[in-house]
Protein backbone atom coordinates (compact mmCIF):
# COMPACT_ATOMS: atom_id res chain seq x y z
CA UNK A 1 -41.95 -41.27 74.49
CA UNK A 2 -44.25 -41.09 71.98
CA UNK A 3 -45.90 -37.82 72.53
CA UNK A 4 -42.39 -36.02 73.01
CA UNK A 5 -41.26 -37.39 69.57
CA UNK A 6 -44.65 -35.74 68.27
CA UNK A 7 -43.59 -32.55 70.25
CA UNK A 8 -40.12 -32.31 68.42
CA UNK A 9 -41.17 -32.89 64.77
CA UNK A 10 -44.06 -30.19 65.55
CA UNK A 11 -41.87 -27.96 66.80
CA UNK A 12 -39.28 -28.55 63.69
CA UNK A 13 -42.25 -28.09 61.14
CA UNK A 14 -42.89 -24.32 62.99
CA UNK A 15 -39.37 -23.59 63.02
CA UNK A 16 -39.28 -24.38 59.58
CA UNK A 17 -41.91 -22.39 58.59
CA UNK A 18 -40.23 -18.96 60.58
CA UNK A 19 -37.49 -19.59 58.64
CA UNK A 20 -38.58 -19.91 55.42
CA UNK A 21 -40.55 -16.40 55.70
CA UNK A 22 -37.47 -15.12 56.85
CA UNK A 23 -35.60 -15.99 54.24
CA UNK A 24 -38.09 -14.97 51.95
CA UNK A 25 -38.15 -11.19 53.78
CA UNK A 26 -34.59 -10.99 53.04
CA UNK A 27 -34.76 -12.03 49.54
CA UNK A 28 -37.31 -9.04 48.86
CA UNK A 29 -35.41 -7.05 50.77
CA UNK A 30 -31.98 -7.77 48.64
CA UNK A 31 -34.09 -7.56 45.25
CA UNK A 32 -35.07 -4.21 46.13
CA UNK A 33 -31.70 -3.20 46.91
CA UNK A 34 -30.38 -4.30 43.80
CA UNK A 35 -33.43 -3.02 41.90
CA UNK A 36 -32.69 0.63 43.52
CA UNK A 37 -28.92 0.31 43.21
CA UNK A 38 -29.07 -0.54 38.87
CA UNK A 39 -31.93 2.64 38.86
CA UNK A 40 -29.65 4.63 40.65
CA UNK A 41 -26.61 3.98 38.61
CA UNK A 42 -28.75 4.02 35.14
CA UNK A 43 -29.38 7.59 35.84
CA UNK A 44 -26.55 8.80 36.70
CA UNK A 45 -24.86 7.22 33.28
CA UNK A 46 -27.25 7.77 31.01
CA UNK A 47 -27.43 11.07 29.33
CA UNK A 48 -30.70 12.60 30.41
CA UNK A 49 -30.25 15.71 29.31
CA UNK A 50 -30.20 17.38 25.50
CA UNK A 51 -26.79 18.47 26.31
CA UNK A 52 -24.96 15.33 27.80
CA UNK A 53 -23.83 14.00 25.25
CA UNK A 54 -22.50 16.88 23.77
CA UNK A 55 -20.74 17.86 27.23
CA UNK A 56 -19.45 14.46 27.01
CA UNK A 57 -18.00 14.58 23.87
CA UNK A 58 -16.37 18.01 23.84
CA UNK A 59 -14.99 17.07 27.16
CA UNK A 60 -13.55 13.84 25.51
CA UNK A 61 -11.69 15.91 22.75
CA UNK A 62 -10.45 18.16 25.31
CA UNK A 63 -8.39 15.36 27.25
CA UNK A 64 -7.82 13.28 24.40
CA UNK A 65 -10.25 10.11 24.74
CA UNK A 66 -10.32 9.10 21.26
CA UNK A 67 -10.73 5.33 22.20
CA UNK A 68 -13.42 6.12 24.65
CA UNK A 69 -15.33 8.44 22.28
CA UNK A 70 -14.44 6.34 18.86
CA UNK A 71 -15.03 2.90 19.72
CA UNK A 72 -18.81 2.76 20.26
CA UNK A 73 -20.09 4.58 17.05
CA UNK A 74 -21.82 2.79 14.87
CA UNK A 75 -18.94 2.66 11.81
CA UNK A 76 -16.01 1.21 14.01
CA UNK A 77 -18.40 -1.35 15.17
CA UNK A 78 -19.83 -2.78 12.02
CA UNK A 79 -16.56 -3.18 10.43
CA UNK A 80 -13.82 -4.65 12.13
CA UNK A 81 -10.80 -3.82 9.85
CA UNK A 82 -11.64 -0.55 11.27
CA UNK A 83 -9.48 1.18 13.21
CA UNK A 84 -9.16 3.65 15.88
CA UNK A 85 -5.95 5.93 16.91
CA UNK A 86 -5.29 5.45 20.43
CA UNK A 87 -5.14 8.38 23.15
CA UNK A 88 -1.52 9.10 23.28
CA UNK A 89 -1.62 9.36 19.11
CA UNK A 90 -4.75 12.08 19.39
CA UNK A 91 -3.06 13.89 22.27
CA UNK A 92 0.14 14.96 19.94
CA UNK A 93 -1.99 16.42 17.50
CA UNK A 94 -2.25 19.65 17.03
CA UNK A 95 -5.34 22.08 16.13
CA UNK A 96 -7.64 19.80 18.83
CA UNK A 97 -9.61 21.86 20.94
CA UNK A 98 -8.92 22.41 24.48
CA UNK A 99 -11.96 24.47 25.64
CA UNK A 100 -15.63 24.83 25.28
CA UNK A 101 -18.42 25.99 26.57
CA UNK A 102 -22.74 25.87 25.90
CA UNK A 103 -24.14 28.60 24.43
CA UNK A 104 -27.74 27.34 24.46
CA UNK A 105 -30.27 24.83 23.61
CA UNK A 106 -33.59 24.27 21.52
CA UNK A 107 -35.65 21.20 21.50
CA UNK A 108 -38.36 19.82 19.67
CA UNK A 109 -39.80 16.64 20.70
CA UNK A 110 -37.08 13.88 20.04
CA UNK A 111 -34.87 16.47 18.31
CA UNK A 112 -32.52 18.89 19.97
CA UNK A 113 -30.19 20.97 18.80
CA UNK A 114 -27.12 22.25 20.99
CA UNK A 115 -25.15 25.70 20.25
CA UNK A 116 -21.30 25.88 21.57
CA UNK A 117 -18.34 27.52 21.12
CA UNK A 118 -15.19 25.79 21.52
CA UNK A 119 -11.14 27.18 21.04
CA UNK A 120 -7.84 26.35 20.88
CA UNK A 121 -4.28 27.34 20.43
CA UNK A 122 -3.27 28.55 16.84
CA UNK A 123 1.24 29.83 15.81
CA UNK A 124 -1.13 33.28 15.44
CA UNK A 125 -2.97 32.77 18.86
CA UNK A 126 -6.21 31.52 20.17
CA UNK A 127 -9.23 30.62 17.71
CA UNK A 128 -12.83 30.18 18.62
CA UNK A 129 -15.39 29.09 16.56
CA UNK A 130 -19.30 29.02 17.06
CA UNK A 131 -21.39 25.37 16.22
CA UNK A 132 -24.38 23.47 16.21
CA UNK A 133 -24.85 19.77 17.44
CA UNK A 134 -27.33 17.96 16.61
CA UNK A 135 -28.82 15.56 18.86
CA UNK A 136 -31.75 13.21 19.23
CA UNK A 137 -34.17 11.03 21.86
CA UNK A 138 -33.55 7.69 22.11
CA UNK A 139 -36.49 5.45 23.43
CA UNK A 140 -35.21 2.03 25.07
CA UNK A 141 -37.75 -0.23 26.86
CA UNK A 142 -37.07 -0.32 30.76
CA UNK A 143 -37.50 2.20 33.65
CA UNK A 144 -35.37 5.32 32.66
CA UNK A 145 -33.08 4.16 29.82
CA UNK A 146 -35.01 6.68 27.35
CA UNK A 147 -31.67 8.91 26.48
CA UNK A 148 -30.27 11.73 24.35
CA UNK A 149 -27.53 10.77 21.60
CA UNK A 150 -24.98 12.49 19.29
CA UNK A 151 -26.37 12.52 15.69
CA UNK A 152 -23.54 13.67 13.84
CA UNK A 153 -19.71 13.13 15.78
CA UNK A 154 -16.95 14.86 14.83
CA UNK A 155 -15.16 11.89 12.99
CA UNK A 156 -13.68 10.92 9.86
CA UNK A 157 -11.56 8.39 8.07
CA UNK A 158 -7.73 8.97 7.74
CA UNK A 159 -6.63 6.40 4.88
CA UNK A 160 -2.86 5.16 5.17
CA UNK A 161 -1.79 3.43 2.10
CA UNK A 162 1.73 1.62 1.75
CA UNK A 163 2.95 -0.77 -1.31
CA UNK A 164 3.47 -3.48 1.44
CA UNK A 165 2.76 -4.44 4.99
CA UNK A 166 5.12 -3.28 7.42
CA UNK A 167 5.62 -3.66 10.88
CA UNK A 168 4.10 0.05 12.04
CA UNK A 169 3.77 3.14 10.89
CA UNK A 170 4.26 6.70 13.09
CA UNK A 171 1.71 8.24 13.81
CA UNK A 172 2.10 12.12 15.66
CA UNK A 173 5.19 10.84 16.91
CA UNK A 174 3.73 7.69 18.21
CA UNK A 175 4.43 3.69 16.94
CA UNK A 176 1.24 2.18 15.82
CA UNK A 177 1.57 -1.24 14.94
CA UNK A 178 -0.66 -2.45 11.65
CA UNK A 179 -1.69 -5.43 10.71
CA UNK A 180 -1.74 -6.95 7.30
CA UNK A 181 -5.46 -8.72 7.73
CA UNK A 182 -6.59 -5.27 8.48
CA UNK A 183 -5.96 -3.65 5.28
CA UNK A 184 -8.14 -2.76 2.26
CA UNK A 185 -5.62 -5.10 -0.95
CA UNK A 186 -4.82 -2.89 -3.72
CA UNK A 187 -6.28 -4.90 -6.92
CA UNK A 188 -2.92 -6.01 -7.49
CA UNK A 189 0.31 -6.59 -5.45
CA UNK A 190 1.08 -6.55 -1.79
CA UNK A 191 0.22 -3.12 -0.78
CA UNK A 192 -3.15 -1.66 0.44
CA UNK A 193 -4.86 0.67 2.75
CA UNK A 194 -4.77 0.73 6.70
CA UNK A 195 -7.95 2.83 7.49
CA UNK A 196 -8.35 4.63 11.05
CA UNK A 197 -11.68 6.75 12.50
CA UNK A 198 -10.04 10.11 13.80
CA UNK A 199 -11.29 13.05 15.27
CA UNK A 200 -10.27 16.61 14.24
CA UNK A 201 -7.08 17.98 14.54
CA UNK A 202 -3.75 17.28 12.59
CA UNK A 203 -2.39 13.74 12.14
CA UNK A 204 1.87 13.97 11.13
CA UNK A 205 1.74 10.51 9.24
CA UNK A 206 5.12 8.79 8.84
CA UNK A 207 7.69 6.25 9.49
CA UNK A 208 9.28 5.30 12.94
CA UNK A 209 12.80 6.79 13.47
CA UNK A 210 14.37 3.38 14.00
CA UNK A 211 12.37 2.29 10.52
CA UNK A 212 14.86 0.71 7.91
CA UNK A 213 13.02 2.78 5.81
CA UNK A 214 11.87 6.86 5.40
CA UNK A 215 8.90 8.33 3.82
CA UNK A 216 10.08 9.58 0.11
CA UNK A 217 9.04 12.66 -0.02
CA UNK A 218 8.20 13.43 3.30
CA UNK A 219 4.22 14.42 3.81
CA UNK A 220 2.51 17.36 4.83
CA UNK A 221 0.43 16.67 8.24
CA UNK A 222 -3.14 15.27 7.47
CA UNK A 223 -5.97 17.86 8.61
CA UNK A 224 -9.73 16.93 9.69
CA UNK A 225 -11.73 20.14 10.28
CA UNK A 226 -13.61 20.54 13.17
CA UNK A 227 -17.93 20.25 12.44
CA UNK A 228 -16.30 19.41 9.02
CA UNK A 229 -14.44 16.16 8.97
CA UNK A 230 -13.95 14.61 5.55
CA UNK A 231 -12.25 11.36 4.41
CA UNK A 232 -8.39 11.73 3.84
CA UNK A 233 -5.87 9.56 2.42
CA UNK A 234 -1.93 9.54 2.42
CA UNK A 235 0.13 7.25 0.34
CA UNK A 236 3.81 6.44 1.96
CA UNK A 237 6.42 5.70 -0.57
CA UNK A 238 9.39 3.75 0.75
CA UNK A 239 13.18 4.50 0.52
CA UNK A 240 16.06 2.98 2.51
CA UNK A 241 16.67 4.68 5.34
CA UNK A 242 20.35 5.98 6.45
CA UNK A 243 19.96 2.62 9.04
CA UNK A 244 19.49 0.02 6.40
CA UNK A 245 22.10 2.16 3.98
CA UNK A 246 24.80 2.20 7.21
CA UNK A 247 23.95 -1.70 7.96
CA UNK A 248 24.17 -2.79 4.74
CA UNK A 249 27.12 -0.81 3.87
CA UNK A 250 28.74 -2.22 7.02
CA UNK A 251 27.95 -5.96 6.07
CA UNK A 252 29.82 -5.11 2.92
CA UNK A 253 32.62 -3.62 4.74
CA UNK A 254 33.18 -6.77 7.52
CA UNK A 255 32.54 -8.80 4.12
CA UNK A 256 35.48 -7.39 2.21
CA UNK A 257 37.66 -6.98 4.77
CA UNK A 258 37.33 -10.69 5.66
CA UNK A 259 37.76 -11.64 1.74
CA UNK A 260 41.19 -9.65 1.57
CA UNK A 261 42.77 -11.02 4.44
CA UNK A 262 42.41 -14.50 3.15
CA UNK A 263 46.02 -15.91 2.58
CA UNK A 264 44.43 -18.32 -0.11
CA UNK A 265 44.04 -17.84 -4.06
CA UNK A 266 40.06 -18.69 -3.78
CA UNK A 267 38.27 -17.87 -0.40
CA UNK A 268 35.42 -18.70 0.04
CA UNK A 269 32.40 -16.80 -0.44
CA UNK A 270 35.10 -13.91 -1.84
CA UNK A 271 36.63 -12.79 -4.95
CA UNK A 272 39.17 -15.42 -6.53
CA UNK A 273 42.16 -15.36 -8.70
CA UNK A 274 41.51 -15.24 -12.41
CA UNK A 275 44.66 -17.52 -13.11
CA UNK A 276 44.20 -20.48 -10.70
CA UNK A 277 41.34 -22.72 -10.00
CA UNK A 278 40.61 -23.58 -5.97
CA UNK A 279 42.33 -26.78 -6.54
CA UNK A 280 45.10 -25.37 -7.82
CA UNK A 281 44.67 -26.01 -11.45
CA UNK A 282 45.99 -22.88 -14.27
CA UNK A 283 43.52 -20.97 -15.72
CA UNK A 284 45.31 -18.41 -17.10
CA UNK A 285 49.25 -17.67 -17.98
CA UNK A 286 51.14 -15.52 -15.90
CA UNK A 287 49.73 -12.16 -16.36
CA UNK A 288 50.96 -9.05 -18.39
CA UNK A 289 48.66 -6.50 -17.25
CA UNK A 290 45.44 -7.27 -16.93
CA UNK A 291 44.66 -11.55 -17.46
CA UNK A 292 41.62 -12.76 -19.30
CA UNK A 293 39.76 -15.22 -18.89
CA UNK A 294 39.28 -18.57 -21.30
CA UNK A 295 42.21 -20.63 -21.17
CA UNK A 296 41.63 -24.46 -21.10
CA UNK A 297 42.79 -25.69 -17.47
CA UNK A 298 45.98 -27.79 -16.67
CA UNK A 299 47.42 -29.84 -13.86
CA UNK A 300 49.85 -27.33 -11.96
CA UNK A 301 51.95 -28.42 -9.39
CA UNK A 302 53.78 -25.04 -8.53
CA UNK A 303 54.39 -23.83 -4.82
CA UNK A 304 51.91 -20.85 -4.40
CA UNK A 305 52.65 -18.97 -1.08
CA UNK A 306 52.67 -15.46 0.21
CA UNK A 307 49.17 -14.66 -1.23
CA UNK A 308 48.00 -11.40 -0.23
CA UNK A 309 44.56 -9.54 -1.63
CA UNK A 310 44.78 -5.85 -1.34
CA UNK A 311 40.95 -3.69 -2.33
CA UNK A 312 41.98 -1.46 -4.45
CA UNK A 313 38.45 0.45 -5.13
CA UNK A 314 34.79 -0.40 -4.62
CA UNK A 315 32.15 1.02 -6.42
CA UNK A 316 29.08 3.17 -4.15
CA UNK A 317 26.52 1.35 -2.72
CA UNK A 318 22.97 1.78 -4.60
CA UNK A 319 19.98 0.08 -3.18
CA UNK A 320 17.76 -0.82 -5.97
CA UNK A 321 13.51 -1.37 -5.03
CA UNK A 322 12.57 -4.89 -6.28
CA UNK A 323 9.64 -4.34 -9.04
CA UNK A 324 7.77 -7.69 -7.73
CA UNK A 325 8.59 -7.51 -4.35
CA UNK A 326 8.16 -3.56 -2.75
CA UNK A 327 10.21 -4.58 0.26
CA UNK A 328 13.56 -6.61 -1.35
CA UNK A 329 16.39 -3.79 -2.34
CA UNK A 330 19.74 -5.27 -4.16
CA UNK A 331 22.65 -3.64 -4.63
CA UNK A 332 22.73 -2.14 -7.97
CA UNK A 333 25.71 -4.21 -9.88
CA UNK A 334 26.58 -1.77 -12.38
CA UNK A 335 30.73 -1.14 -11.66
CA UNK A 336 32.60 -4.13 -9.84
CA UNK A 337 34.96 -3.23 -7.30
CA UNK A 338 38.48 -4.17 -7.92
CA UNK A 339 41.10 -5.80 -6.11
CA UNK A 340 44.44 -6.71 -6.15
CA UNK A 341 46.05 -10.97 -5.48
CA UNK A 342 49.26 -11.05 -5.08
CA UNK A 343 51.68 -14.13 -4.24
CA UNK A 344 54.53 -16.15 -5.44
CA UNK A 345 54.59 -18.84 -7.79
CA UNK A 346 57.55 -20.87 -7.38
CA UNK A 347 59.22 -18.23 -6.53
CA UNK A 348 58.40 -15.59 -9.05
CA UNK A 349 56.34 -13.05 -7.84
CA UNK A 350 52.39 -12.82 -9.90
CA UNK A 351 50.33 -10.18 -9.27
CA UNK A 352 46.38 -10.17 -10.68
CA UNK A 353 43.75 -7.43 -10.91
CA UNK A 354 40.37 -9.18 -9.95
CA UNK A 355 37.24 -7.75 -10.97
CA UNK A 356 34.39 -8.78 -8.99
CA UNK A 357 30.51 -7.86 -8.20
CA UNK A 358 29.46 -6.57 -4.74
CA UNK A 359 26.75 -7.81 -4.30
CA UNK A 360 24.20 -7.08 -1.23
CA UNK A 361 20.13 -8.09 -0.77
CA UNK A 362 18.15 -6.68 1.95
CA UNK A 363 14.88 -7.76 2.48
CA UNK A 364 12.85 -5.81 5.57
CA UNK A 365 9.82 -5.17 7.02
CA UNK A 366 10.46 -1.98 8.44
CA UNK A 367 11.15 -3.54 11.94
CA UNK A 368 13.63 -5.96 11.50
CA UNK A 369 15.70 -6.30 7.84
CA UNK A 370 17.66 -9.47 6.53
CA UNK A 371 20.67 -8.68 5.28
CA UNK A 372 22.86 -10.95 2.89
CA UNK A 373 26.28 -9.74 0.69
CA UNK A 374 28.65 -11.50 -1.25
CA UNK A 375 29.57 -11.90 -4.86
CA UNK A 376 26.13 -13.49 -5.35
CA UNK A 377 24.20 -13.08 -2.75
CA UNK A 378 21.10 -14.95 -1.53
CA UNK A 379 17.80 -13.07 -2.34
């Protein structure tokens, strides 16, 4: 019993042992695997050659890939209120190239440099132009990461500057959403500069079509020259739009036509009678053309019915820019609009002219706009 216990746990060690320089077989055999895989796949990614990258970036402008090519160099990364356009904005622009080929290639040591010629479509017809890209060696510890890199992109700094945050700007077309943290603050005020890393071509910088408000004047597109890329800035002044004119001059309209089919002397939130109080107390004497105000009030128990307002004219709506606040317009109060209250007064038929303010505040964002009207309206 004894000796066959002393077989089993002899045979068990043995086993053991197999199976432990099994395992370890495997394990070499997966590492090496893994180790061949990562070489393989470093050199087919990493730009061995003095013209990769250069292939790879003229191919990028071709299709578009401004996120792709933009979002790894060195500027975008080191400063994070940095922004880049996306691929649908650099697709609508025009002037981009969209063909190239190599003309050659001389290297010395690290240093390269790469001669192309790219083209594109021009109103007169096709351009070509001959360049030079520079490139250089970079040396990275491990087996074959050494690679080639662009020294110079094609890439500069397009410079958006509004007197206020808004919701998004347009951009070739294209909504581009900005946010406020992300701007460079004027010294003083609200407004400040939205910065973006673009490649060449032309950028149309503007206003959405659905904005409540328009670009005043409208700009020229923004240009960055191919090889030659400098910093550019646009400034967008703000005017209502026709949408914020038509909704604000709407609110006015449902706001009127509410106030002047009131069948009482003082509605509220409306124009009132110059003669009467709300509570019914006299204010004035019957008019004689046109009442003034100033008379002391009395207790006036006459029967006031068939009280009719009638809007006789309303002065043109003028949206006026807020000087502290870029984004708050108010109608500009200058003429009142005039009505006329009529009714009868214990039988004796009274009729007023009522001069009153039309008053309208819009406050918007671009997006979205709050809109309040009224004789006083809140701000």
């Amino acid at each position: 019993m004894a000796q066959d216990r002393e077989a089993q746990e002899a045979l068990t060690a043995t086993e053991s042992r197999a199976l432990h320089r099994t395992l370890r077989r495997w394990l070499l055999v997966v590492v090496v695997l893994v180790t061949g895989l990562a070489t393989l796949v470093n050199w087919a990614l990493v730009d061995r050659e003095p013209e990769d990258p250069v292939r790879t970036w003229l191919q990028g402008l071709v299709e578009g890939r401004s996120r792709q090519l933009l979002s790894g160099t060195e500027e975008v990364r080191a400063d994070p209120t940095l922004n880049v356009f996306s691929n649908r904005v650099y697709r609508g622009a025009a002037g981009r190239i969209d063909g190239w080929e190599l003309l050659g290639t001389e290297v010395s040591g690290d240093r390269a440099e790469v001669r192309v010629r790219v083209h594109w479509d021009e109103p007169g017809g096709v351009r070509a132009e001959e360049h030079v890209y520079g490139v250089h060696r970079v040396h990275r510890t491990g087996p074959l990461n050494d690679h080639w890199a662009l020294a110079d992109p094609d890439a500069a700094v397009v410079g958006v500057h509004l007197p206020a945050p808004l919701d998004a700007i347009s951009v070739n077309g294209d909504v581009v959403r900005i946010d406020a943290r992300e701007r460079v603050p004027d010294a003083e005020g609200p407004g400040g500069t939205w910065r973006f890393e673009a490649l060449p071509g032309r950028y149309a910088v503007g206003l959405p079509g659905n904005s409540y408000y328009e670009v005043d004047p409208p700009l020229e597109p923004v240009e960055l020259d191919f090889r030659r890329p400098r910093r550019t800035d646009v400034d967008l002044r703000l005017s209502p739009s026709p949408r914020m004119w038509e909704e604000t001059d709407a609110r006015i309209r449902e706001w009127l036509g509410e106030c002047m089919a009131a069948e009482e002397l003082a509605p509220e939130g409306c124009p009132a009678s110059v003669r009467r109080a709300p509570g019914g107390a006299v204010l004035e004497p019957r008019p004689s053309g046109t009442p003034t105000r100033g008379s002391t009030a009395v207790e006036d128990d006459a029967e006031i019915e068939d009280v009719a307002w009638r809007l006789l004219s309303r002065p043109a709506l003028v949206l006026v820019q807020d000087p502290e606040d870029p984004l708050h317009w108010t109608a500009d109060p200058y003429r009142p609009a005039v009505a006329e209250l009529s009714y009868r007064e214990d039988g004796e038929r009274v009729v007023e002219r009522v001069e009153f303010p039309v008053g309208a505040s819009v406050r918007s964002t671009g997006g979205s706009a709050e809109i309040s009207v009224g004789p006083e309206p809140a701000q």
